[in-house]
Protein backbone atom coordinates (compact mmCIF):
# COMPACT_ATOMS: atom_id res chain seq x y z
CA UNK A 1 -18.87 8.77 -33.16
CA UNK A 2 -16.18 10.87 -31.64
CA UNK A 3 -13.17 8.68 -29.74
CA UNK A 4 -14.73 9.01 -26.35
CA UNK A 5 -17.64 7.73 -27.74
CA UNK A 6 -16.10 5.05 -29.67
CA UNK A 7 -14.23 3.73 -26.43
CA UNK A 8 -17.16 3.51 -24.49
CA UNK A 9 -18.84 1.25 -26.87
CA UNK A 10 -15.67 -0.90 -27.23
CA UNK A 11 -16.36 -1.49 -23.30
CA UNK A 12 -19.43 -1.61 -23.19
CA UNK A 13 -19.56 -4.81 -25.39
CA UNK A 14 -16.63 -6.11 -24.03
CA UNK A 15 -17.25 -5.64 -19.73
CA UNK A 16 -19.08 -8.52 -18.11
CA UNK A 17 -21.31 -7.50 -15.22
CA UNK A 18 -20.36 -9.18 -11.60
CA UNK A 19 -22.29 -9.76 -8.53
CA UNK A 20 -21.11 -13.06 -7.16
CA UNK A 21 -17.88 -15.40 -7.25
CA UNK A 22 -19.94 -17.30 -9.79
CA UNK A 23 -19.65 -14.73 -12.33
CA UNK A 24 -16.09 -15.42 -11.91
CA UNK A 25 -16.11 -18.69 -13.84
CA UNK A 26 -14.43 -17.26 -17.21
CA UNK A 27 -11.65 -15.17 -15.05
CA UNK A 28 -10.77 -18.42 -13.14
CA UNK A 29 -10.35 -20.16 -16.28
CA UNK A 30 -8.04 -17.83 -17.94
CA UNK A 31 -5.76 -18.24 -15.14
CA UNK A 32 -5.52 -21.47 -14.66
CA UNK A 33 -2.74 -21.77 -16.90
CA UNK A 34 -0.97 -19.26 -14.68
CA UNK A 35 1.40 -20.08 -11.89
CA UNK A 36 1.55 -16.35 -10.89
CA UNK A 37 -2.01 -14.35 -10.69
CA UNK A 38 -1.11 -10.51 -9.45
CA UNK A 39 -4.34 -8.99 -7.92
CA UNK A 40 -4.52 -5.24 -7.18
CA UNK A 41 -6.62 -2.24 -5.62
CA UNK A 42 -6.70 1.33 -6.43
CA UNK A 43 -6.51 1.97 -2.89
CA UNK A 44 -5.70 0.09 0.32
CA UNK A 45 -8.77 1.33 2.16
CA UNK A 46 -11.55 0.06 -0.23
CA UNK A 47 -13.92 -3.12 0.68
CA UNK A 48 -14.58 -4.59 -2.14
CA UNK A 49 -11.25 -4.47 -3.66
CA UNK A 50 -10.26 -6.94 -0.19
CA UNK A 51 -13.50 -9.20 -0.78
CA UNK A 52 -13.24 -9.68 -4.50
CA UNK A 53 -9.60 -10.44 -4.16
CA UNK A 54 -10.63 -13.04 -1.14
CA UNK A 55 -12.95 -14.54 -3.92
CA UNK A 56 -10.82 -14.70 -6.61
CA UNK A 57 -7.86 -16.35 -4.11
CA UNK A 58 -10.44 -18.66 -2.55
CA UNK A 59 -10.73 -20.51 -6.44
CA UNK A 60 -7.52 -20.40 -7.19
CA UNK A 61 -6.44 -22.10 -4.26
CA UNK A 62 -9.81 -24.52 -4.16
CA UNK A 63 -9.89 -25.41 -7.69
CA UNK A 64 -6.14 -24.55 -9.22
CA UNK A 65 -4.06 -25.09 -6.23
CA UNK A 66 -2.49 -22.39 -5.45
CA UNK A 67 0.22 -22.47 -2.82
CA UNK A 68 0.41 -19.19 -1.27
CA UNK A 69 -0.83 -15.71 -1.01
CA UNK A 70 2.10 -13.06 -0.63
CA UNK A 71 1.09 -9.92 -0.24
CA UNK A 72 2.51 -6.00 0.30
CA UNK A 73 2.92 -6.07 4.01
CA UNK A 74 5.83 -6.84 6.79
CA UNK A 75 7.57 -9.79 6.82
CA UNK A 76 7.44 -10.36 10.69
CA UNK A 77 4.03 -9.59 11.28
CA UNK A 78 2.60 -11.79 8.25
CA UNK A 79 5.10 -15.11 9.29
CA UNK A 80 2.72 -14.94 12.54
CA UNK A 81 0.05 -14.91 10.18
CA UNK A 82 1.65 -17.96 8.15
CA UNK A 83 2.23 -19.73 11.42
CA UNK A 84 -1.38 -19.37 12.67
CA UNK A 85 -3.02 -20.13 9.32
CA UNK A 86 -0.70 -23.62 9.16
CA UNK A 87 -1.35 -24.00 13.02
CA UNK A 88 2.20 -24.63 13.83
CA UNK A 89 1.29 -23.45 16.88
CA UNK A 90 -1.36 -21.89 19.58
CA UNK A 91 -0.53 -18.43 20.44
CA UNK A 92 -3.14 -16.86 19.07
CA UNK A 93 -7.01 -18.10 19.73
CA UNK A 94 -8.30 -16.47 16.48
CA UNK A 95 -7.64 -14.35 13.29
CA UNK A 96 -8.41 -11.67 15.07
CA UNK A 97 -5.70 -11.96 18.16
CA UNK A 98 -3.38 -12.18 15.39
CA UNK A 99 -3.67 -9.15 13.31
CA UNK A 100 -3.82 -7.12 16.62
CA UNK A 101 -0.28 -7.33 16.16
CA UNK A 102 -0.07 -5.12 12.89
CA UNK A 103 0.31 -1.99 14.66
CA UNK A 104 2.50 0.24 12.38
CA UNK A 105 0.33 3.13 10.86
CA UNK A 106 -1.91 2.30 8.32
CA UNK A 107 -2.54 -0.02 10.81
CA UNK A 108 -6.46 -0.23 8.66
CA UNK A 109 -4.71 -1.54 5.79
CA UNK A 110 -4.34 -4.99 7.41
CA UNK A 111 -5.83 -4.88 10.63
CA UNK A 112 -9.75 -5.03 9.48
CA UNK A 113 -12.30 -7.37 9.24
CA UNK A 114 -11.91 -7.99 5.48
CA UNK A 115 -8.78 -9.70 6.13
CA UNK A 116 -9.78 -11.37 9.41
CA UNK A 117 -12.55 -13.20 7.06
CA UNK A 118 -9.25 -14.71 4.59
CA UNK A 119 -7.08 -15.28 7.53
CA UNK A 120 -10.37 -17.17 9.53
CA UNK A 121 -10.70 -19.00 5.89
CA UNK A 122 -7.54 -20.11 5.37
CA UNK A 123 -7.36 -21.40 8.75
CA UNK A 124 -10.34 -23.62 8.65
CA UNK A 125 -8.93 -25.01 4.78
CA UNK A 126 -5.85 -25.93 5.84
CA UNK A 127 -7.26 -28.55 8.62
CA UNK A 128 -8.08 -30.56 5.85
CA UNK A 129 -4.11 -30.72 4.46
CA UNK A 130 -1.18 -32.56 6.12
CA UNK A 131 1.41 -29.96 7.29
CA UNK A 132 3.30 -30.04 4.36
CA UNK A 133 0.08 -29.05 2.03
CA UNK A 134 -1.25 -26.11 3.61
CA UNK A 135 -1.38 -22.74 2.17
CA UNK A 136 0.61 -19.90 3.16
CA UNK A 137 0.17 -16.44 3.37
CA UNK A 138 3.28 -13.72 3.41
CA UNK A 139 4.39 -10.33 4.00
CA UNK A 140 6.84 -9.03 0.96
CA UNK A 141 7.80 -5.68 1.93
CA UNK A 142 11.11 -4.32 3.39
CA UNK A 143 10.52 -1.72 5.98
CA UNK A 144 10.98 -3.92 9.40
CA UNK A 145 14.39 -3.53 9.75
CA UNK A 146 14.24 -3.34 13.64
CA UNK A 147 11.65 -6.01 13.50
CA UNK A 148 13.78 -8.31 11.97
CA UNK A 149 16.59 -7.48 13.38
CA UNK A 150 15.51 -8.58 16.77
CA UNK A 151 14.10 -11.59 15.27
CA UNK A 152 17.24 -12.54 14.20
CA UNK A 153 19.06 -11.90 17.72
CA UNK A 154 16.35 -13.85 19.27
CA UNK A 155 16.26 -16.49 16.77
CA UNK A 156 20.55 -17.02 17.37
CA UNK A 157 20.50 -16.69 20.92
CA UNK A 158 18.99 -20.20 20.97
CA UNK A 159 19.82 -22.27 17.68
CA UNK A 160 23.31 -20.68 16.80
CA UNK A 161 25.09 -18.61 19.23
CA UNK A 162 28.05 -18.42 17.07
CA UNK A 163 26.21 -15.80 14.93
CA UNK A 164 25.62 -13.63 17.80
CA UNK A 165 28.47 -11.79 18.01
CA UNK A 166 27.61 -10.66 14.20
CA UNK A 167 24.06 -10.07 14.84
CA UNK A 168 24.66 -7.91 17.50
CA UNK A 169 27.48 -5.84 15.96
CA UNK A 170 25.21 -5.17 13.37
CA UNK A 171 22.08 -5.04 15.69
CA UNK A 172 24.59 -2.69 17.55
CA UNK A 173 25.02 -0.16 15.12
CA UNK A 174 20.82 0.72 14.52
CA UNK A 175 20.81 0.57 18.41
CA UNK A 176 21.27 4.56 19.20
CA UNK A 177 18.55 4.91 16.76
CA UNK A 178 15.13 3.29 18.90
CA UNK A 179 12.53 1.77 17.93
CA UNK A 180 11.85 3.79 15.05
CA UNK A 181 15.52 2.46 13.84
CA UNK A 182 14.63 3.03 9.68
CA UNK A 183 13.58 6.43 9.96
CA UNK A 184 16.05 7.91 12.83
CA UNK A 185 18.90 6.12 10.71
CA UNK A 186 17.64 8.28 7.45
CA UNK A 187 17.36 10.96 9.34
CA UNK A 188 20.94 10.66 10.81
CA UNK A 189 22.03 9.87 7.43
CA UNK A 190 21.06 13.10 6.11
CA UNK A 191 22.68 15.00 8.92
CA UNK A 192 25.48 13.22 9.66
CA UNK A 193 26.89 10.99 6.76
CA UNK A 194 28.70 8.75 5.79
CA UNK A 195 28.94 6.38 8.74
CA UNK A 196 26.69 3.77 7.38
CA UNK A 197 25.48 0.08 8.95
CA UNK A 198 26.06 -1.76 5.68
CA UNK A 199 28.98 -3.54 6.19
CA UNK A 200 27.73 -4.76 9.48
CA UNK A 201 24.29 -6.28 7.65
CA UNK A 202 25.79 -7.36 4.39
CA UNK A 203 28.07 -9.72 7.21
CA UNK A 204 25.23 -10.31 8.68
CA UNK A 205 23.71 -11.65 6.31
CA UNK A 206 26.55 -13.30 4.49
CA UNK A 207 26.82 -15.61 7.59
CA UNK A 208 23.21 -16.60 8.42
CA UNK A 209 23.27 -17.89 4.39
CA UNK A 210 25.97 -19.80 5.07
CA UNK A 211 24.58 -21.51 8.17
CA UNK A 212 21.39 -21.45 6.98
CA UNK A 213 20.68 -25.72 6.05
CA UNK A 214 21.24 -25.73 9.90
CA UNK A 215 18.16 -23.69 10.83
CA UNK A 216 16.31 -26.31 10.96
CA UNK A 217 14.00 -25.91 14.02
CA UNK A 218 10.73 -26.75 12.12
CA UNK A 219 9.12 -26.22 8.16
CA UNK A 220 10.44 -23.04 7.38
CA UNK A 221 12.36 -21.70 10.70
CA UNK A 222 15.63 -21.61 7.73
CA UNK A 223 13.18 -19.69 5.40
CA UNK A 224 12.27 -17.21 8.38
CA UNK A 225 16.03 -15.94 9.15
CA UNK A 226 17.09 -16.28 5.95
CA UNK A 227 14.37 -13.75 4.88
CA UNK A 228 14.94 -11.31 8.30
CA UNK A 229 18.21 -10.94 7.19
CA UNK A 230 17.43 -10.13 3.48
CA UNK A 231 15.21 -7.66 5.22
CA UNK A 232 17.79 -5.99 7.00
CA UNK A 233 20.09 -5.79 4.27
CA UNK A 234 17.88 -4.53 1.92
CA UNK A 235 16.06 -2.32 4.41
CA UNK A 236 19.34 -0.69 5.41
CA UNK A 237 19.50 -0.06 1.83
CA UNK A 238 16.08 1.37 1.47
CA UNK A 239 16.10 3.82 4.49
CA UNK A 240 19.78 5.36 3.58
CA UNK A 241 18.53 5.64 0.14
CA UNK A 242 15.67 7.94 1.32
CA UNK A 243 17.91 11.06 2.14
CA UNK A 244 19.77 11.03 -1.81
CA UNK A 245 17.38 13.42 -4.26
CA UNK A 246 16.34 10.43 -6.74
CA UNK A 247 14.11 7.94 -6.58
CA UNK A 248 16.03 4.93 -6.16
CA UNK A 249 14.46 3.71 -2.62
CA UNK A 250 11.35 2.96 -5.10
CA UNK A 251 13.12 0.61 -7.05
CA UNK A 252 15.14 -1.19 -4.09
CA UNK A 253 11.27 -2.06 -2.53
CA UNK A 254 10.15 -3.46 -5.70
CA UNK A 255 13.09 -5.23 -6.57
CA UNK A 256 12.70 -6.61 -3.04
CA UNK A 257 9.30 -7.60 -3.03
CA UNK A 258 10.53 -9.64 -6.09
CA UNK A 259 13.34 -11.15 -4.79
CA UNK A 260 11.00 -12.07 -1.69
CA UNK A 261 8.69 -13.42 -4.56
CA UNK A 262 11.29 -15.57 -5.90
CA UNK A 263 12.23 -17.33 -2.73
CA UNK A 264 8.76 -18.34 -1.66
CA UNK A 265 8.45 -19.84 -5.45
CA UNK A 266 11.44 -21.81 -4.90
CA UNK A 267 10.63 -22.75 -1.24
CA UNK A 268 6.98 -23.76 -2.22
CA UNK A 269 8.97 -26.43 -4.84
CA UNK A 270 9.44 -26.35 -8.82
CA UNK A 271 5.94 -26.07 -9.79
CA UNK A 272 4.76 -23.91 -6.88
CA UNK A 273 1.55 -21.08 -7.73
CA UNK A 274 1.40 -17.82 -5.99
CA UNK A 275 -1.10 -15.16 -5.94
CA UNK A 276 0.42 -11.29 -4.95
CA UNK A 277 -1.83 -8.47 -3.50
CA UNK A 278 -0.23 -5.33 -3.94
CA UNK A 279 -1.47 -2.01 -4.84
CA UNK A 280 -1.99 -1.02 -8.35
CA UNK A 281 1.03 0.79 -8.78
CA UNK A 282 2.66 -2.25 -7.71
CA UNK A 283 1.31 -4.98 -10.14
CA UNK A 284 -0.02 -2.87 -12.77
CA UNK A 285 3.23 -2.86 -15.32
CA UNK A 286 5.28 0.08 -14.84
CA UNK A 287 6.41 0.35 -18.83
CA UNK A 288 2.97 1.28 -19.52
CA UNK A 289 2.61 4.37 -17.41
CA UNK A 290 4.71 7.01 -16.99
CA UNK A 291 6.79 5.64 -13.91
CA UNK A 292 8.92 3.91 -17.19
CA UNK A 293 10.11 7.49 -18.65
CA UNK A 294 11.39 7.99 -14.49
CA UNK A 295 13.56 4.92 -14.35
CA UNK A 296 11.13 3.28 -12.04
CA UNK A 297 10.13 -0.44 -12.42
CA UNK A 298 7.58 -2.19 -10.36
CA UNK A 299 6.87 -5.64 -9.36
CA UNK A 300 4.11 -6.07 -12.47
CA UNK A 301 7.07 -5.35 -14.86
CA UNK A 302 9.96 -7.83 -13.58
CA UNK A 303 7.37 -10.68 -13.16
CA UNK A 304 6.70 -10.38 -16.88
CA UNK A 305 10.45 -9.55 -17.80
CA UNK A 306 12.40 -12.31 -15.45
CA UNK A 307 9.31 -14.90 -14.85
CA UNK A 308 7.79 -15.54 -18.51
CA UNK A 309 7.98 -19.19 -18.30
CA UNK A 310 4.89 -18.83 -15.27
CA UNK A 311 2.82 -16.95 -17.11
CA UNK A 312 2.20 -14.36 -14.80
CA UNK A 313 -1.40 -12.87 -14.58
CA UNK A 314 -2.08 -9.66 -13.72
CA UNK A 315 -5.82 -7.67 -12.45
CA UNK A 316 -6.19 -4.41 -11.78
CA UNK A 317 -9.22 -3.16 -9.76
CA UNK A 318 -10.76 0.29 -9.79
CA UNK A 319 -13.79 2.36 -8.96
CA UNK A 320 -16.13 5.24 -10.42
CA UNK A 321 -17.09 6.87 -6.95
CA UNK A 322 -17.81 5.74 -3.06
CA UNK A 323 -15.85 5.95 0.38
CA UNK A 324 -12.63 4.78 1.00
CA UNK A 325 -10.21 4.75 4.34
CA UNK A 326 -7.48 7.09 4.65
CA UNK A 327 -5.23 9.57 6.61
CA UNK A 328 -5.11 13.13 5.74
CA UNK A 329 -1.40 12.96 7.02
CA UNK A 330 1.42 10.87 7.95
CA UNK A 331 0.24 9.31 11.14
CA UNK A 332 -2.91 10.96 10.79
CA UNK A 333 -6.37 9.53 12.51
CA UNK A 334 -7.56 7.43 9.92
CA UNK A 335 -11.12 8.49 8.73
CA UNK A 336 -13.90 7.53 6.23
CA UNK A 337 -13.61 9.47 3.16
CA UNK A 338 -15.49 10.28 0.13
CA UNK A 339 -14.04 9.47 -3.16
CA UNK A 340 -15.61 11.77 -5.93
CA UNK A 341 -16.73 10.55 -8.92
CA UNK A 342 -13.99 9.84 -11.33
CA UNK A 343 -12.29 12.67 -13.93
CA UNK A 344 -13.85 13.05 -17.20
CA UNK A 345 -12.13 10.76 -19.78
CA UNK A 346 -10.56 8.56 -16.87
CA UNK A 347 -10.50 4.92 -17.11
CA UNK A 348 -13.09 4.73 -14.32
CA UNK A 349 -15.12 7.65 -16.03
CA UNK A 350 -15.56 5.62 -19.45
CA UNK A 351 -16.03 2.68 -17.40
CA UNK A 352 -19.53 4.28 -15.42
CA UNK A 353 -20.33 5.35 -18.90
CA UNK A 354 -21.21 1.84 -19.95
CA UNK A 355 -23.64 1.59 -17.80
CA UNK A 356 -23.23 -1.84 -16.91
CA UNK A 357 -21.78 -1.40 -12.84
CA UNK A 358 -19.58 -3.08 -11.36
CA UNK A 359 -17.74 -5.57 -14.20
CA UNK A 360 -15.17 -7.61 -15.05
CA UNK A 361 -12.88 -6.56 -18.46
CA UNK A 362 -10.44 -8.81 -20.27
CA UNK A 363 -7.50 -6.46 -22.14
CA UNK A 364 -6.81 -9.00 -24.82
CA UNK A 365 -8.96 -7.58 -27.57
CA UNK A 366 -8.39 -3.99 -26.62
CA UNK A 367 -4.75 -4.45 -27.56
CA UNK A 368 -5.03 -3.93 -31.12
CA UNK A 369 -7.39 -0.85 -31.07
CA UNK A 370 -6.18 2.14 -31.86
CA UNK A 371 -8.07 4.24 -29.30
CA UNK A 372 -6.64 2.36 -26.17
CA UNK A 373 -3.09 2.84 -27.05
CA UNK A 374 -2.29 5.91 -25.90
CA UNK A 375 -2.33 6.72 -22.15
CA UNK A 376 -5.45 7.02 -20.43
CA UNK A 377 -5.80 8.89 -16.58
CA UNK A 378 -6.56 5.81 -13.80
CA UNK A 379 -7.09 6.68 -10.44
CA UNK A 380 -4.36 5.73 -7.89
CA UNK A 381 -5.23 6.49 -3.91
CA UNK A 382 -2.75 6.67 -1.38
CA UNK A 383 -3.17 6.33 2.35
CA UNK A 384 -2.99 9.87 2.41
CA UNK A 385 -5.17 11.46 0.65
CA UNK A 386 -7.32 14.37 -0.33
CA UNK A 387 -10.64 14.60 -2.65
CA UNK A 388 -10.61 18.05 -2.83
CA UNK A 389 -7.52 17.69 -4.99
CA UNK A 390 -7.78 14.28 -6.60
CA UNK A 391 -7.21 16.18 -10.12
CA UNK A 392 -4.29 16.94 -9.20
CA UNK A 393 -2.17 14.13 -8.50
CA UNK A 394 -4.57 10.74 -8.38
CA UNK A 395 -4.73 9.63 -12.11
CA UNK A 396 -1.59 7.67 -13.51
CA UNK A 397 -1.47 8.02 -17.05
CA UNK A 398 -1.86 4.28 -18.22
CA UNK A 399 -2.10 2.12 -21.55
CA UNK A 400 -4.73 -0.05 -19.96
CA UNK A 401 -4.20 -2.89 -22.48
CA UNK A 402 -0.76 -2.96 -21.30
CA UNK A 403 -0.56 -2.38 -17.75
CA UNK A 404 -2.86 -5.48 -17.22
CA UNK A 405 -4.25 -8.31 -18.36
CA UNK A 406 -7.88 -8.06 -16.88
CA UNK A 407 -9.78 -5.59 -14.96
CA UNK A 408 -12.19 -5.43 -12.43
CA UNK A 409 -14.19 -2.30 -11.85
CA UNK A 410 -16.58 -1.40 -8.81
CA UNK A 411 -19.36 1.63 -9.48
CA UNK A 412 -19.85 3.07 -6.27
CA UNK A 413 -17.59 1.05 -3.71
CA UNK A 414 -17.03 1.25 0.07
CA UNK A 415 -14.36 2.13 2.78
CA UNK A 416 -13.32 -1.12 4.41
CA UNK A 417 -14.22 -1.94 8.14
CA UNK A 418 -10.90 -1.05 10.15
CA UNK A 419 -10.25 -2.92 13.12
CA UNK A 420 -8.79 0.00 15.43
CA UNK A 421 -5.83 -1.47 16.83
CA UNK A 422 -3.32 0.97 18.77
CA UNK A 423 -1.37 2.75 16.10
CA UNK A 424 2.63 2.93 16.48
CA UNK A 425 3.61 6.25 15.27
CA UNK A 426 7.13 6.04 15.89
CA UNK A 427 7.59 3.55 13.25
CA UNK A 428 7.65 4.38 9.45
CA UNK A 429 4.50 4.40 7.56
CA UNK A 430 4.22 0.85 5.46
CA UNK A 431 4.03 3.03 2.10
CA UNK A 432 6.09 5.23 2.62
CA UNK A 433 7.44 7.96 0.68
CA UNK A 434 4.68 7.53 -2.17
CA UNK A 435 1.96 6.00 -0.52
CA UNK A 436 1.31 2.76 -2.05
């Protein structure tokens, strides 16, 4: 039996076929020792890489309890998310009046009916939990810097006007740049360096930590600013890294999302559980693919370098062939899409080969096999993408037994039902430069 032959009997004994959340039972076992479960997709435009995740959340918050779901989306739009699911107030009549507001292109990536089920879900399971019990759901990433910068303003204007005069110096300063604040700056940046906004957010910021046992207002009005203001520090960051030639603004997301990561853990209490959503090339461990031999490091990696004692969990997801939701452009109509079926010798490709659909894979006894140690292709999609040339740059080279702990893999899969909200073009892309 040659190697590709010998792999595809290794998973064909070892994959478990899945139709419901029942035939979840072993998975939910296996991490209920963890504190931190990473879930991911191979694209953000696939169904059942949103439902399965839904599933897999649903038990680990039913029968684990699980405090939160933080996922790879704004800040800003999500805490109106958080504040509807935990009905700390009544803006919003339903799910769906609340993700109208994620209007910043993908705006299909959020705003779809996939989500509106978890969001409708949550809602209804936290009326059985006193305020203080109910689960929250988050937005990790950094790009609202105008977002949050207004937030803050807003936020001062009426519980500390003693800040304002530093908010709106720094406010100030991204003011000639619009509402598309990030990407004007970078752009300015590039043209016109080095007048920068850093000192005026780093202040910012400095002072709103200092104050910030004062703010408050209600549960987690203190956790809000104090995050807005990480945002627009570390945004500032991110967008003036953009115009240098390296990668760095990568790295500054990541570390970001973590850092986000780490403050809902410690806001949550001392033995708080969390489960991410992110993108594959987000929670799938960077040291086992070639982003390592770049200098890039991803969320998947620091969890299991700086949070060890939480046993972090992490599950990739893939498919063989199907339809997914994408953008042939930046800011381009979103459109159904078919997604060919996988590269010879692929992950996915060895995974169809098995014969057994769609099925879930633990790594554990693939570690010590000889055959799965070197890098295999695995399909990553973007928000922008083409089929025509998926060869060419949608497979990261991956040692599968490394990258992740489990694996869940969907035969012919679906493009998720988009919502069609109005799309803001003016603001930057939420994956943007690599789209994930």
């Amino acid at each position: 039996m040659g190697t590709t032959g010998h792999k595809i009997s290794i998973l064909k004994d070892l994959g478990k076929k899945i139709k419901t959340d029942k035939d979840l039972d072993l998975l939910i076992d296996k991490l209920a020792d963890s504190r931190l479960v990473l879930l991911g997709e191979a694209s953000h435009g696939t169904h059942e890489f949103y439902t399965w995740r839904t599933a897999i959340s649903k038990r680990l918050i039913e029968e684990h309890e699980f405090n939160f779901i933080a996922v790879e989306g704004d800040w800003p739009d999500f805490y109106q998310v958080n504040r509807y699911i935990k009905q700390y107030n009544t803006e919003y009549k339903n799910a769906k009046d609340v993700l109208k507001n994620f209007n910043r292109w993908p705006t299909w990536m959020w705003a779809n009916w996939e989500t509106e089920a978890l969001i409708k879900w949550l809602h209804n399971y936290n009326k059985n939990f006193t305020v203080n019990n109910r689960i929250g759901m988050y937005g990790l990433d950094v790009y609202s810097l105008w977002e949050s910068m207004e937030t803050i303003v807003d936020y001062l204007k009426v519980n500390d006007p003693s800040l304002l005069p530093t908010a709106k110096k720094a406010m100030s300063c991204f003011e000639p740049f619009g509402d598309e604040a990030g990407m004007a700056y970078a752009r300015f940046l590039h043209r016109f360096a080095p007048k920068t906004c850093e000192n005026e957010v780093v202040d910012l910021l400095q002072d709103i930590l200092r104050n910030a046992t004062h703010y408050n207002s209600d549960l987690e009005a203190s956790l809000n600013i104090e995050q807005n203001a990480h945002i627009a520090k570390n945004a500032e960051q991110y967008y003036r890294s953009i115009v240098s030639a390296d990668q760095n603004s990568w790295n500054i997301r990541d570390h970001h999302m973590m850092d986000t990561l780490r403050r809902l853990l410690t806001f949550h209490g001392t033995n708080s559980k969390a489960i991410v959503w992110e993108h594959n090339t987000h929670i799938g461990d960077a040291r086992a693919t070639d982003m390592h031999q770049e200098g890039l490091v991803n969320v998947g990696q620091l969890v299991r370098e700086e949070l060890p004692n939480l046993n972090p969990k992490i599950i990739g997801f893939g498919s063989y062939k199907g339809s997914v939701m994408a953008g042939k452009e930046w800011g381009a109509t979103m459109q159904k899409m078919t997604v060919p079926s996988a590269e010879k010798n692929s992950w996915e490709y060895l995974l169809h080969k098995t014969g057994k659909g769609d099925q879930l894979l633990f790594m554990d006894s693939l570690k010590n096999d000889n055959h799965f140690k070197a890098a295999i292709p695995h399909r990553a999609i973007g928000v922008v993408y083409h089929p025509e040339y998926e060869s060419i740059g949608n497979y990261v080279p991956s040692i599968m037994p490394e990258r992740y702990d489990a694996f869940i893999h969907i035969e012919n899969s679906k493009a998720l039902h988009s919502m069609h909200v109005h799309t803001d073009k003016s603001q930057l892309p939420e994956t943007y430069p690599w789209a994930f």
